[in-house]
PDB file of N, CA and C in Angstrom:
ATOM      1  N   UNK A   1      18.188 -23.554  22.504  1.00  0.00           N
ATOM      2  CA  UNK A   1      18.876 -22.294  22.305  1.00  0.00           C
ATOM      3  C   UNK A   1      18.431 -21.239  23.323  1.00  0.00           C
ATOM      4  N   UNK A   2      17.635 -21.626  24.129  1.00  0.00           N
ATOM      5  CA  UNK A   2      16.673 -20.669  25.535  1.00  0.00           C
ATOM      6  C   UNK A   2      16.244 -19.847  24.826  1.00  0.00           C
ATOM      7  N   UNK A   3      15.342 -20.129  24.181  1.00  0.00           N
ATOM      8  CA  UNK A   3      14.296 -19.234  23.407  1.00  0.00           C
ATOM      9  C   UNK A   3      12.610 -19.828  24.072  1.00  0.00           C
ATOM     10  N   UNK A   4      12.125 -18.824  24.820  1.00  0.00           N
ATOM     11  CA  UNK A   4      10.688 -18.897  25.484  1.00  0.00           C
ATOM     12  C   UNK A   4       9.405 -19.929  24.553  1.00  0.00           C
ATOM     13  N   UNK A   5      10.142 -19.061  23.406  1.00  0.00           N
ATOM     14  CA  UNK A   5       8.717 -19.340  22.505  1.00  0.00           C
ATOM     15  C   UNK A   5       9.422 -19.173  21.384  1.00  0.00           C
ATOM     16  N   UNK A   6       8.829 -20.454  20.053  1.00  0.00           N
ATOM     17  CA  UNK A   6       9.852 -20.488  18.827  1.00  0.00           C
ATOM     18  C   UNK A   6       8.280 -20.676  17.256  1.00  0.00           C
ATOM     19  N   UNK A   7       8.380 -20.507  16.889  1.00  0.00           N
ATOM     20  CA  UNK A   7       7.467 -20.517  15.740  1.00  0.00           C
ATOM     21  C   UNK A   7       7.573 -20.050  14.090  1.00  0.00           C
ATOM     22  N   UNK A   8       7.172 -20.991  13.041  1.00  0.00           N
ATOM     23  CA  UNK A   8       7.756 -20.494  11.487  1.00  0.00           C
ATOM     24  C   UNK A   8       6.821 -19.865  11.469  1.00  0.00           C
ATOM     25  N   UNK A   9       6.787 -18.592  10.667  1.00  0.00           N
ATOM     26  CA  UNK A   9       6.061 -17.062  10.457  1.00  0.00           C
ATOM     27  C   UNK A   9       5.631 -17.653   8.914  1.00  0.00           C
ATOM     28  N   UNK A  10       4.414 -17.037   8.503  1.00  0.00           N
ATOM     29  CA  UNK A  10       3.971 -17.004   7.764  1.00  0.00           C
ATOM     30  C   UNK A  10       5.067 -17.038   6.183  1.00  0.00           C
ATOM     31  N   UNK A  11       5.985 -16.065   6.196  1.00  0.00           N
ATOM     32  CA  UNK A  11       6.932 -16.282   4.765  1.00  0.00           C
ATOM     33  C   UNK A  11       8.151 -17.324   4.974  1.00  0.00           C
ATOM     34  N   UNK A  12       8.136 -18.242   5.915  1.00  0.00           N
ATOM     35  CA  UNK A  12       8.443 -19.828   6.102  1.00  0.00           C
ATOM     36  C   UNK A  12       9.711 -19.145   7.231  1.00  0.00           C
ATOM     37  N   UNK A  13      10.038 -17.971   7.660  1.00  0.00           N
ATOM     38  CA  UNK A  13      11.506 -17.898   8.410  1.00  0.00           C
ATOM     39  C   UNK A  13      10.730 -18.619  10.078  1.00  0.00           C
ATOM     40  N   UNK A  14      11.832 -18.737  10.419  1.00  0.00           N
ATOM     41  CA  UNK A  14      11.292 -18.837  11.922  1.00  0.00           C
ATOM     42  C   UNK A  14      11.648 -17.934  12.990  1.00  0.00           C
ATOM     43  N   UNK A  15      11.125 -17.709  13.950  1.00  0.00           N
ATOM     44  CA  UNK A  15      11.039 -16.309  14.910  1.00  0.00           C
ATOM     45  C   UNK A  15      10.804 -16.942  16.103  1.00  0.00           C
ATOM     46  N   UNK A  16      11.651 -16.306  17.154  1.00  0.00           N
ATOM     47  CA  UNK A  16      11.718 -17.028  18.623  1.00  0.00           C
ATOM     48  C   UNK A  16      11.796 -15.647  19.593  1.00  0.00           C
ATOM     49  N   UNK A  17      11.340 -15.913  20.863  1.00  0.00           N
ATOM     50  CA  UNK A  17      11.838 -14.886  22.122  1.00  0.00           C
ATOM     51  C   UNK A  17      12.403 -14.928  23.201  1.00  0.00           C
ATOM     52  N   UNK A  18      13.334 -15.194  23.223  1.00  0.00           N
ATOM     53  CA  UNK A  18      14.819 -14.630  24.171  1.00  0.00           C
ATOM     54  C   UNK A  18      14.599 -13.696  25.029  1.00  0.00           C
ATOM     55  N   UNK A  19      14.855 -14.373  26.668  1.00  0.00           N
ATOM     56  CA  UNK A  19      14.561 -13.249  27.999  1.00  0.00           C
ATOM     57  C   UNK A  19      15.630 -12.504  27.228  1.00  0.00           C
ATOM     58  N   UNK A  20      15.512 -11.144  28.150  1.00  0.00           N
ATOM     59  CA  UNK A  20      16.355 -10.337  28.301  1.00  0.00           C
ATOM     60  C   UNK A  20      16.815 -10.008  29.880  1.00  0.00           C
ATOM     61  N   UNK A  21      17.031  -9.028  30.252  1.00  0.00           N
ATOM     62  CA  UNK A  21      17.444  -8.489  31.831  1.00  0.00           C
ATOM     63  C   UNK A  21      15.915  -7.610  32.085  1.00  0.00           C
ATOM     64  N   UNK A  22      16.262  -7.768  33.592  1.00  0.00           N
ATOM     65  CA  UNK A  22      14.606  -6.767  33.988  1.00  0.00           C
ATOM     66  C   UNK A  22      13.043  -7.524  33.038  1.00  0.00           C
ATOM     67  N   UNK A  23      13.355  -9.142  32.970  1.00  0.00           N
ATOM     68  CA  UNK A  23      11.830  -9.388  32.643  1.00  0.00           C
ATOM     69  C   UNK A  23      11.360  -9.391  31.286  1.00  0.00           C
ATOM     70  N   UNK A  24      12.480  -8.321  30.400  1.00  0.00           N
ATOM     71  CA  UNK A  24      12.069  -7.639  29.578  1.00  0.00           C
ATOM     72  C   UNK A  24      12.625  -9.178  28.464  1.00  0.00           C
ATOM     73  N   UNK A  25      12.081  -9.367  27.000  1.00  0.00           N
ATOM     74  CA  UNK A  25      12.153 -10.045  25.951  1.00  0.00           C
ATOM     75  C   UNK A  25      12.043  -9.512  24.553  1.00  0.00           C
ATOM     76  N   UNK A  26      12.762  -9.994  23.381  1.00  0.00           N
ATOM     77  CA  UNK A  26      13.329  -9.709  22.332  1.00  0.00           C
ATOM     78  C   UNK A  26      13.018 -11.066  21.516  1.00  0.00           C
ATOM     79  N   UNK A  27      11.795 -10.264  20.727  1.00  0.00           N
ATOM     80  CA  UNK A  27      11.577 -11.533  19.503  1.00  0.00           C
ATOM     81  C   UNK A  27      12.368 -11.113  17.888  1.00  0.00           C
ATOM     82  N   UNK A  28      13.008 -12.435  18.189  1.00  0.00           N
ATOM     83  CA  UNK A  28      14.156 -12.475  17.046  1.00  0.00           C
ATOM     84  C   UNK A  28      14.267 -13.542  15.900  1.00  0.00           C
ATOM     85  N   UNK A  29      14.315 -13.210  14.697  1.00  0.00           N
ATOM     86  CA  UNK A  29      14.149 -13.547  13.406  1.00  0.00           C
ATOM     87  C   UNK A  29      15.388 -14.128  12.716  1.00  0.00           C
ATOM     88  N   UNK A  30      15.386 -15.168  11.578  1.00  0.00           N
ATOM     89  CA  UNK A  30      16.841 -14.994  11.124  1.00  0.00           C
ATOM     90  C   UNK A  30      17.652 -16.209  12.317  1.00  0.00           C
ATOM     91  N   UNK A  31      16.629 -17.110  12.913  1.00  0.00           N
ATOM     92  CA  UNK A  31      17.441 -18.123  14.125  1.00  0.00           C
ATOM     93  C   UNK A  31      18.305 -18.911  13.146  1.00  0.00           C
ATOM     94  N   UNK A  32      19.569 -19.102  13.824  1.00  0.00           N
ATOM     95  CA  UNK A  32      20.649 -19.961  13.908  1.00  0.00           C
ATOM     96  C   UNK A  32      20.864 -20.528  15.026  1.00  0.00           C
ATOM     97  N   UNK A  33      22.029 -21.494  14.708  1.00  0.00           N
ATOM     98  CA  UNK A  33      22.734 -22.385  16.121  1.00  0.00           C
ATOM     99  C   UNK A  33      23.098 -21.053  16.669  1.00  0.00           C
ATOM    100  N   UNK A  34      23.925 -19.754  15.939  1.00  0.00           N
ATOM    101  CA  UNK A  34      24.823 -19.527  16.494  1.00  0.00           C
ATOM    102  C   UNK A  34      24.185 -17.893  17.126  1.00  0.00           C
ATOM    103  N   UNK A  35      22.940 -17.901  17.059  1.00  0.00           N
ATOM    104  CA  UNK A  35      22.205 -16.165  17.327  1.00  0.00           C
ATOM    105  C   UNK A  35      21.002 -16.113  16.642  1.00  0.00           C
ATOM    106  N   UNK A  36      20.793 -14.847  16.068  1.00  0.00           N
ATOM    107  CA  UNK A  36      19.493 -14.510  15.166  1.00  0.00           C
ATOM    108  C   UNK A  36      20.484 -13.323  14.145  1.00  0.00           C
ATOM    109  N   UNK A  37      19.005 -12.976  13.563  1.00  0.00           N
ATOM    110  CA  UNK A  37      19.447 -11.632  12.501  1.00  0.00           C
ATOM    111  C   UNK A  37      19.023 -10.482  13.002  1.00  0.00           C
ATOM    112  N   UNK A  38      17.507 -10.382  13.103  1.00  0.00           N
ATOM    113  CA  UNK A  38      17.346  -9.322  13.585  1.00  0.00           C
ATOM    114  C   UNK A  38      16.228  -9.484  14.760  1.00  0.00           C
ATOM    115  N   UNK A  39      16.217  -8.202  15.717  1.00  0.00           N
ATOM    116  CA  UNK A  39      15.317  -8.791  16.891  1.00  0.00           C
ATOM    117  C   UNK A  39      14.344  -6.775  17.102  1.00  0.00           C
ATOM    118  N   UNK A  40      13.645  -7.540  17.811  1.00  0.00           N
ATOM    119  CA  UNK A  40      12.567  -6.330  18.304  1.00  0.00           C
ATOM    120  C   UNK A  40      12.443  -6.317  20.023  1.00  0.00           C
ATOM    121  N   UNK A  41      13.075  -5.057  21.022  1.00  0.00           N
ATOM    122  CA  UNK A  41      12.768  -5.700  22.199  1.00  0.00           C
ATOM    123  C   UNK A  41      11.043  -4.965  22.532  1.00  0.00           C
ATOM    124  N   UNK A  42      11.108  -5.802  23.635  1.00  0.00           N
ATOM    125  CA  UNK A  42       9.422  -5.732  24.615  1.00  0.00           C
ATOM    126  C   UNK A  42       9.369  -5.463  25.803  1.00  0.00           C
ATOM    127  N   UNK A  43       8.566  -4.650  26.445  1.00  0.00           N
ATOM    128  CA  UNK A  43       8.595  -4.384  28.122  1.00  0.00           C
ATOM    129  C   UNK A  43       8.589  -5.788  29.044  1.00  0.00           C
ATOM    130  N   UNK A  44       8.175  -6.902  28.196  1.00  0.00           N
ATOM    131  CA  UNK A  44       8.038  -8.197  28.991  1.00  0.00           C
ATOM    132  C   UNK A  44       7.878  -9.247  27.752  1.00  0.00           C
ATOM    133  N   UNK A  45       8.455 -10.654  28.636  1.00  0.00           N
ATOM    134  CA  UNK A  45       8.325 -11.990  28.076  1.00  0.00           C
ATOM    135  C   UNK A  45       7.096 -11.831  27.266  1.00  0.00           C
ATOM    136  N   UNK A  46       6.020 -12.054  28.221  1.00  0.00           N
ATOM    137  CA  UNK A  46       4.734 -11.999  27.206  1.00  0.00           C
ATOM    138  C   UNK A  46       3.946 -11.034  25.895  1.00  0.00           C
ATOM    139  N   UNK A  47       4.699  -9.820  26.400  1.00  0.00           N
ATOM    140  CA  UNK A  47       4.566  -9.133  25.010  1.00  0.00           C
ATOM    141  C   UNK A  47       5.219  -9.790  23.736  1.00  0.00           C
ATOM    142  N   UNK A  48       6.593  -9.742  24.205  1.00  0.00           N
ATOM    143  CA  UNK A  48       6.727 -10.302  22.696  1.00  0.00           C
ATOM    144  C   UNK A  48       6.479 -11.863  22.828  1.00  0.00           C
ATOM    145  N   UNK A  49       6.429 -12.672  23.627  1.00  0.00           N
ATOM    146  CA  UNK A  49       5.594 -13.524  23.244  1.00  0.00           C
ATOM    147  C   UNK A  49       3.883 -13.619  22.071  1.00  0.00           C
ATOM    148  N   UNK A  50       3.191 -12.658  22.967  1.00  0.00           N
ATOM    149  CA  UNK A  50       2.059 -12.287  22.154  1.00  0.00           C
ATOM    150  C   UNK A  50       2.457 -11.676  20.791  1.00  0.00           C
ATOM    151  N   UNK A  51       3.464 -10.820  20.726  1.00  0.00           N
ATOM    152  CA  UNK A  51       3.794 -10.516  19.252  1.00  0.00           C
ATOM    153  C   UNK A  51       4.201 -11.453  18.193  1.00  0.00           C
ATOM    154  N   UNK A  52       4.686 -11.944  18.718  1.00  0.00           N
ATOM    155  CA  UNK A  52       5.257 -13.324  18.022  1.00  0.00           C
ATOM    156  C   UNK A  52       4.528 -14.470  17.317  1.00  0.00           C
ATOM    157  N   UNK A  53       2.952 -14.078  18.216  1.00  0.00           N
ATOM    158  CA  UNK A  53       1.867 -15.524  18.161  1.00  0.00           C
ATOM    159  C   UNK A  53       0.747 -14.483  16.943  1.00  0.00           C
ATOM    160  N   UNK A  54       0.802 -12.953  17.187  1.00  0.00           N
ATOM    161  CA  UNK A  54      -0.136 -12.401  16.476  1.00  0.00           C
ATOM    162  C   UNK A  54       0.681 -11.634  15.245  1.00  0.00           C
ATOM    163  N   UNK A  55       2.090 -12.084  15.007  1.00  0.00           N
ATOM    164  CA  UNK A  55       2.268 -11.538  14.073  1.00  0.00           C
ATOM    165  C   UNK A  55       2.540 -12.235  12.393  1.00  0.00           C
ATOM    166  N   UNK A  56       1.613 -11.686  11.190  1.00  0.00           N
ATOM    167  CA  UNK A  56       1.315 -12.618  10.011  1.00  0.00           C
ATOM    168  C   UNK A  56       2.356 -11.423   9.140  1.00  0.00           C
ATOM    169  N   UNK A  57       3.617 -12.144   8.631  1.00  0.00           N
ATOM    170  CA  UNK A  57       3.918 -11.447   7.481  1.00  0.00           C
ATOM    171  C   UNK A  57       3.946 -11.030   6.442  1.00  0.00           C
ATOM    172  N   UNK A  58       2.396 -12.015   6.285  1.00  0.00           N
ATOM    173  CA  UNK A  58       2.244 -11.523   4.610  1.00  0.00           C
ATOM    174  C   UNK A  58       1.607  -9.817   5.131  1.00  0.00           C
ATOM    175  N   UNK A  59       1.272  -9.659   6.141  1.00  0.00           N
ATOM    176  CA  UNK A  59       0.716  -8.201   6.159  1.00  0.00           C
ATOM    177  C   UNK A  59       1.616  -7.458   6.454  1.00  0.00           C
ATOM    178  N   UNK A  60       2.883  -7.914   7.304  1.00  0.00           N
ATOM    179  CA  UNK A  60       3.464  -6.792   8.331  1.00  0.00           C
ATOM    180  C   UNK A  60       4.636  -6.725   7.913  1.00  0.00           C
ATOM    181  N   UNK A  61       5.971  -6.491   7.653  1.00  0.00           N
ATOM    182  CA  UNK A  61       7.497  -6.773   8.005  1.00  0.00           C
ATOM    183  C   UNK A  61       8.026  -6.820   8.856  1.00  0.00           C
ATOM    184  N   UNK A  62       7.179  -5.812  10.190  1.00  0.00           N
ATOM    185  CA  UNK A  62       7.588  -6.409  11.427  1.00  0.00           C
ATOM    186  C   UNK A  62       6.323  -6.762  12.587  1.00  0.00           C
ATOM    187  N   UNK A  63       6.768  -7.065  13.754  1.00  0.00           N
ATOM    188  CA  UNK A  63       5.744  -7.450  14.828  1.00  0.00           C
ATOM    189  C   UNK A  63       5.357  -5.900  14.840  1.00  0.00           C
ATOM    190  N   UNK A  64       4.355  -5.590  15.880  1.00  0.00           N
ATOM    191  CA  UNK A  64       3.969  -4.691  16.548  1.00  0.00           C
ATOM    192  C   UNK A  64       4.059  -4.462  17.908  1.00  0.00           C
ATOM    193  N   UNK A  65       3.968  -3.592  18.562  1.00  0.00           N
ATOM    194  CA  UNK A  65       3.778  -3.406  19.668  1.00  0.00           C
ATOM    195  C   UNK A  65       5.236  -3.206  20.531  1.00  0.00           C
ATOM    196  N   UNK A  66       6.629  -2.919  20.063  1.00  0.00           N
ATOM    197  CA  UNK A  66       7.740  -3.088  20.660  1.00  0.00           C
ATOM    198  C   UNK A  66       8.178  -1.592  20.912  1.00  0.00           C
ATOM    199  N   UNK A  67       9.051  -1.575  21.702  1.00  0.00           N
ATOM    200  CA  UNK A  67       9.657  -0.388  22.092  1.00  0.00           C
ATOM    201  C   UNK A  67      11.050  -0.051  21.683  1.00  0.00           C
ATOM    202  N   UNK A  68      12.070  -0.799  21.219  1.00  0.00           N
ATOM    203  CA  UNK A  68      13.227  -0.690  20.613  1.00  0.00           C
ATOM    204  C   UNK A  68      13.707  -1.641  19.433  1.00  0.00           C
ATOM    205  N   UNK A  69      14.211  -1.454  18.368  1.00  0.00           N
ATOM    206  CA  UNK A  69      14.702  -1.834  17.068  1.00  0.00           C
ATOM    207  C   UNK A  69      16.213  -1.619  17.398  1.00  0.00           C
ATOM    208  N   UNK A  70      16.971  -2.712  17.924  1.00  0.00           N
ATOM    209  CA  UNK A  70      18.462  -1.836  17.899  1.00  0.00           C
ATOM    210  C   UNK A  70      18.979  -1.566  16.552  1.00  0.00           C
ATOM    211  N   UNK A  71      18.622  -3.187  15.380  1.00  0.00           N
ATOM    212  CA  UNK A  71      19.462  -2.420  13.965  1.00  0.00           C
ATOM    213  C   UNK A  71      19.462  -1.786  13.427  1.00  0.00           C
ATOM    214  N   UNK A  72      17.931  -0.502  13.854  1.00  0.00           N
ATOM    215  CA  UNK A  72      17.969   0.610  13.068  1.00  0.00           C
ATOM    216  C   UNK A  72      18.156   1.286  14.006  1.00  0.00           C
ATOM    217  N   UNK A  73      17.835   1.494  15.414  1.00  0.00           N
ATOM    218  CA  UNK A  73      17.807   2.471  16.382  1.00  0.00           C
ATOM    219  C   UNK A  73      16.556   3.382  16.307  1.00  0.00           C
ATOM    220  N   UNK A  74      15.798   2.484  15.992  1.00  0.00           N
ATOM    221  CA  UNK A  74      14.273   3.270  16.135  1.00  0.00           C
ATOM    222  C   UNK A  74      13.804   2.558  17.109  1.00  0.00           C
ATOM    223  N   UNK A  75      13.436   3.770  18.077  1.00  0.00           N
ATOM    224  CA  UNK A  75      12.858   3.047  19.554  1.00  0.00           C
ATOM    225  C   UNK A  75      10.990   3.991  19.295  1.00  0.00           C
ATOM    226  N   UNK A  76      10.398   3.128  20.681  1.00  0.00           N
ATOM    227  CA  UNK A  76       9.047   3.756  20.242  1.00  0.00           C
ATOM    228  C   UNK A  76       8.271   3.899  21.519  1.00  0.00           C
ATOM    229  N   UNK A  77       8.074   4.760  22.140  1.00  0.00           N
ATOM    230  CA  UNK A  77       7.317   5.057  23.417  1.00  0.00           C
ATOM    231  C   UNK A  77       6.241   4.471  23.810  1.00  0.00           C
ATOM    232  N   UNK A  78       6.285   3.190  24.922  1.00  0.00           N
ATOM    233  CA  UNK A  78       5.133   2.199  25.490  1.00  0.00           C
ATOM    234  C   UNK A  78       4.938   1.526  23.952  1.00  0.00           C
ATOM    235  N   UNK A  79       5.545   1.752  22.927  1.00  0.00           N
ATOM    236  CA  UNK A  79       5.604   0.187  21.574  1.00  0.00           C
ATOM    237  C   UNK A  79       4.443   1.273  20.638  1.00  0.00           C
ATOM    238  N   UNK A  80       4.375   2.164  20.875  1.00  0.00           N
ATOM    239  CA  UNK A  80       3.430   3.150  20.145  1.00  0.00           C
ATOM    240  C   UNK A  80       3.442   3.664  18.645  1.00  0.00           C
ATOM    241  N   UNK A  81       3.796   2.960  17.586  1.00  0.00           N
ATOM    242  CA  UNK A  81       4.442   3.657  16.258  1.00  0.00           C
ATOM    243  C   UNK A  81       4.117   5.010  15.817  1.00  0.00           C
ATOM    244  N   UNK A  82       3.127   5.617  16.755  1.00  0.00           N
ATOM    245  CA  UNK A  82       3.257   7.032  16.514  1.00  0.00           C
ATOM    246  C   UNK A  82       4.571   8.261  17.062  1.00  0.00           C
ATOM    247  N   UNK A  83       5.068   7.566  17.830  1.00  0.00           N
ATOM    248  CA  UNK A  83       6.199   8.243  18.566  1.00  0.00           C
ATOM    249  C   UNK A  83       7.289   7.637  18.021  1.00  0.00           C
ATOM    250  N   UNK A  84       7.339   7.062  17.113  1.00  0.00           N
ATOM    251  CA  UNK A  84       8.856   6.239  16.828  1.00  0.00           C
ATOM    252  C   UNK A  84       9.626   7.659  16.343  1.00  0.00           C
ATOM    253  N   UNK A  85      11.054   7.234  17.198  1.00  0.00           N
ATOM    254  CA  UNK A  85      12.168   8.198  16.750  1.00  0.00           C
ATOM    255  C   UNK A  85      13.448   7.235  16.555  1.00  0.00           C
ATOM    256  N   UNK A  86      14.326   7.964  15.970  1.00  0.00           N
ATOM    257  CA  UNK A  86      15.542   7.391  15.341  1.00  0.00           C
ATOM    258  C   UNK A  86      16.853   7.660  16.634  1.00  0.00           C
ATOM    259  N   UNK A  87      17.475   7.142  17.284  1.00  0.00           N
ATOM    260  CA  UNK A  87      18.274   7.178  18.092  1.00  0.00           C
ATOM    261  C   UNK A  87      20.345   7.405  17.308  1.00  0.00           C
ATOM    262  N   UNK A  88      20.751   8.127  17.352  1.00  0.00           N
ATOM    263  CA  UNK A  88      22.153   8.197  16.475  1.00  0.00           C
ATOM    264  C   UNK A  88      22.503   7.562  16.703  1.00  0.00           C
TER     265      UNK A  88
END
């Protein structure tokens, strides 16, 4: 499905990361044949690679460290959750 990196997450879903343009990658949840459900993008492959490998859901609901959420439109400056803002 050209997914970099694919792995089942701790509450049994499985989660993969998909280049994007400019380098940049989007680890995405919810895999099908036909897409995902929801995704988190990253300044690079290996970020969300690394997010992907360090993230346990019994603690979290989502990864860490990302800079844009498109399904909510909460983006977050250098992946910082102190700066997260809501985009209209």
């Amino acid at each position: 499905m050209g997914y970099l990196s694919a792995r089942q997450l701790s509450n049994g879903e499985w989660a993969g990361v998909m280049p994007m343009t400019f380098g940049k990658g989007r680890l995405c949840t919810g895999l099908t044949f036909g897409g995902y459900e929801d995704g988190w993008c990253y300044a690079s492959h290996d970020a969300a690679i690394s997010a992907l490998l360090a993230w346990d859901t019994d603690l979290s609901e989502e990864p860490e460290g990302w800079f844009r959420h498109p399904t909510s439109g909460r983006r977050r400056k250098e992946g910082d959750a102190t700066t997260e803002t809501v985009m209209p």
